[in-house]
C-alpha atoms as a PDB file:
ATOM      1  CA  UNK A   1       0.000   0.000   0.000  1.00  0.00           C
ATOM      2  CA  UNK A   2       1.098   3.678  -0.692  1.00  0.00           C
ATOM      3  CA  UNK A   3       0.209   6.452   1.927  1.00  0.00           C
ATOM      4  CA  UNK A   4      -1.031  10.037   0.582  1.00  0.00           C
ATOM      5  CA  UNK A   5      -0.469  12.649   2.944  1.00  0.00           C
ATOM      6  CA  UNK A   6      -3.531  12.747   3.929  1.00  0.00           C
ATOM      7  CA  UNK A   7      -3.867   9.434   5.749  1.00  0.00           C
ATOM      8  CA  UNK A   8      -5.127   7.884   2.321  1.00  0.00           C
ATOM      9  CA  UNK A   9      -3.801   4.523   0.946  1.00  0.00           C
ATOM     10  CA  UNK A  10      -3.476   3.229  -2.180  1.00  0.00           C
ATOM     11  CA  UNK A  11      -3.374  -0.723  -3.373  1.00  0.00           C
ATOM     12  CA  UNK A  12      -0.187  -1.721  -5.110  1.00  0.00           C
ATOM     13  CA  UNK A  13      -0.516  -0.753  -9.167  1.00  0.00           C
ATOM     14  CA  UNK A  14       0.649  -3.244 -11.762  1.00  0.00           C
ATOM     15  CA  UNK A  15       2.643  -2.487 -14.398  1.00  0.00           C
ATOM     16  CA  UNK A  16       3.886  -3.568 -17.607  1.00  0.00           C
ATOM     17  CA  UNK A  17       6.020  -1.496 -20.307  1.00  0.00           C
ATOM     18  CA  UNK A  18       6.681  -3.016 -23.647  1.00  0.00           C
ATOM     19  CA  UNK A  19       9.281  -2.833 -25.702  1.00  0.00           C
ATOM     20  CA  UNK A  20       7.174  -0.343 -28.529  1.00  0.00           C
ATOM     21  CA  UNK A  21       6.914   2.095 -25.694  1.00  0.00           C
ATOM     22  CA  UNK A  22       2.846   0.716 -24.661  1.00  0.00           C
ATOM     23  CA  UNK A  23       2.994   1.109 -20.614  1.00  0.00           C
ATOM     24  CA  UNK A  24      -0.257  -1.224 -19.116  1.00  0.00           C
ATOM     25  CA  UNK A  25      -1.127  -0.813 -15.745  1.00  0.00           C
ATOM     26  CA  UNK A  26      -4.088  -1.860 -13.384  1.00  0.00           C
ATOM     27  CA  UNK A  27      -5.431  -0.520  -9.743  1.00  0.00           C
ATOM     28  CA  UNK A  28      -7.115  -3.358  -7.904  1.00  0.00           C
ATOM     29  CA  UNK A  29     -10.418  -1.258  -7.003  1.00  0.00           C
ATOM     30  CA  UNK A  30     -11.806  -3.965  -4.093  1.00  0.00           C
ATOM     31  CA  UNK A  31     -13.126  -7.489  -3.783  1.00  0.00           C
ATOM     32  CA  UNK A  32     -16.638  -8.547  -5.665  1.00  0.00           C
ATOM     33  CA  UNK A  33     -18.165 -12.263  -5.509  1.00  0.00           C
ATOM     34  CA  UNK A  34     -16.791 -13.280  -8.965  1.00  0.00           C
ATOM     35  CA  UNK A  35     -12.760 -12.182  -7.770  1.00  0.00           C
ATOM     36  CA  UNK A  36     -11.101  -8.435  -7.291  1.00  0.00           C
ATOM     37  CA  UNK A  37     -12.085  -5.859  -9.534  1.00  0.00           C
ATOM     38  CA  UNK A  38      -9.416  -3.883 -11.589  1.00  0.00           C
ATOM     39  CA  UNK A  39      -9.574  -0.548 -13.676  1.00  0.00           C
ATOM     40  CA  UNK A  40      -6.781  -1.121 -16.278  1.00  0.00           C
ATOM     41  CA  UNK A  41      -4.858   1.641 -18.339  1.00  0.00           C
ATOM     42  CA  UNK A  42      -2.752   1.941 -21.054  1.00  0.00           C
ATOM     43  CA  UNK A  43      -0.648   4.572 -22.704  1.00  0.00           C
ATOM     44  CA  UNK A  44       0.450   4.450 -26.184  1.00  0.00           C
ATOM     45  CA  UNK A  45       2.524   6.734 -28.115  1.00  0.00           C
ATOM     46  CA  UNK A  46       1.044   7.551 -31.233  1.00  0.00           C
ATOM     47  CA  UNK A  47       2.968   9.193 -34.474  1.00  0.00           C
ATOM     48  CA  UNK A  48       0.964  10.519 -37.290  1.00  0.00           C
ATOM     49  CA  UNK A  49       1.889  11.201 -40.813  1.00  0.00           C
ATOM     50  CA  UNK A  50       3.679  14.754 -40.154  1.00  0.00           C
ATOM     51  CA  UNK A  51       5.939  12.550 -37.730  1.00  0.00           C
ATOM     52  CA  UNK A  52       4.447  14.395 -34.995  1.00  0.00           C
ATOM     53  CA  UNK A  53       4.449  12.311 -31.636  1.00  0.00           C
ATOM     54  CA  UNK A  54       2.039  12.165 -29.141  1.00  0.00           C
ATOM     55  CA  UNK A  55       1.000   9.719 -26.748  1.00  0.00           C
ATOM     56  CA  UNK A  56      -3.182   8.466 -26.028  1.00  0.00           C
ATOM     57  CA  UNK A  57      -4.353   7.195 -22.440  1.00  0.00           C
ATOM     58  CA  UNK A  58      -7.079   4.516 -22.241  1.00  0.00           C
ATOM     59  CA  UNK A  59      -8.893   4.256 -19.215  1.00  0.00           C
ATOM     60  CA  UNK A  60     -11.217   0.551 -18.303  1.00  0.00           C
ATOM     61  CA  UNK A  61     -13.499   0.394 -16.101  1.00  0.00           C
ATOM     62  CA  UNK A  62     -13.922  -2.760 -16.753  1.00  0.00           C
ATOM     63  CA  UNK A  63     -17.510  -2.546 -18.304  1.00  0.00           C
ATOM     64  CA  UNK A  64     -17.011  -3.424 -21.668  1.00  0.00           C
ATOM     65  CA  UNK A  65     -15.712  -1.221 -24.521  1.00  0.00           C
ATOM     66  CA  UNK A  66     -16.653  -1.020 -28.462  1.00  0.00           C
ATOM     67  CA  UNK A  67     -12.950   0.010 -29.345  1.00  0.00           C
ATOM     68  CA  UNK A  68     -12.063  -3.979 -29.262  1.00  0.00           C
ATOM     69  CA  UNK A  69      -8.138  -3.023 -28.586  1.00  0.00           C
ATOM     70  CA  UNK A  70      -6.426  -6.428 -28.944  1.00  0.00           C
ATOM     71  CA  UNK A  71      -4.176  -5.701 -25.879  1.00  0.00           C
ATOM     72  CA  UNK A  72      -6.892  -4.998 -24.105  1.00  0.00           C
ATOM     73  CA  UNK A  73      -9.454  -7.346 -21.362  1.00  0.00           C
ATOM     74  CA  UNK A  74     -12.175  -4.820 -21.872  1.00  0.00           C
ATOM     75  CA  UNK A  75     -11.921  -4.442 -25.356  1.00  0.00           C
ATOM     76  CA  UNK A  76     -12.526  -8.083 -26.375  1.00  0.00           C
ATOM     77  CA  UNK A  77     -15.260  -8.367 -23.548  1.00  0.00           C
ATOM     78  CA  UNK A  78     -16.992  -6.115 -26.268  1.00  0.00           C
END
């Protein structure tokens, strides 16, 4: 657990970093009956056309999502 200064704790976060620069990482957000609950992000650096680079955040909640990322739980759970 991390301590805030404010007497708040944090669970541990996961994290992954891949070798194309995609850093994963997931906050356990508490227990439910089926197992623990997660929220899981990702960042990606992005490069467009121009060569500009950028980098994009995803944020799960773990509902489902429509954007069907292939590195991504949510995203396949559709």
């Amino acid at each position: 657990m991390m301590r805030l200064g404010s007497g708040l704790e944090l669970p541990p976060i996961t994290r992954c970093e891949a070798q194309d620069g995609v850093v994963k990482f997931c906050l356990p957000a508490g227990d439910h009956d089926a197992g623990p609950l997660e929220t899981e992000s990702v960042i990606i650096p992005m490069r467009s056309y121009r060569c500009t680079d950028w980098h994009t955040l995803c944020v799960s909640s773990q509902v489902g999502c429509r954007m069907a990322c292939t590195f991504c739980e949510t995203g396949r759970m559709g």
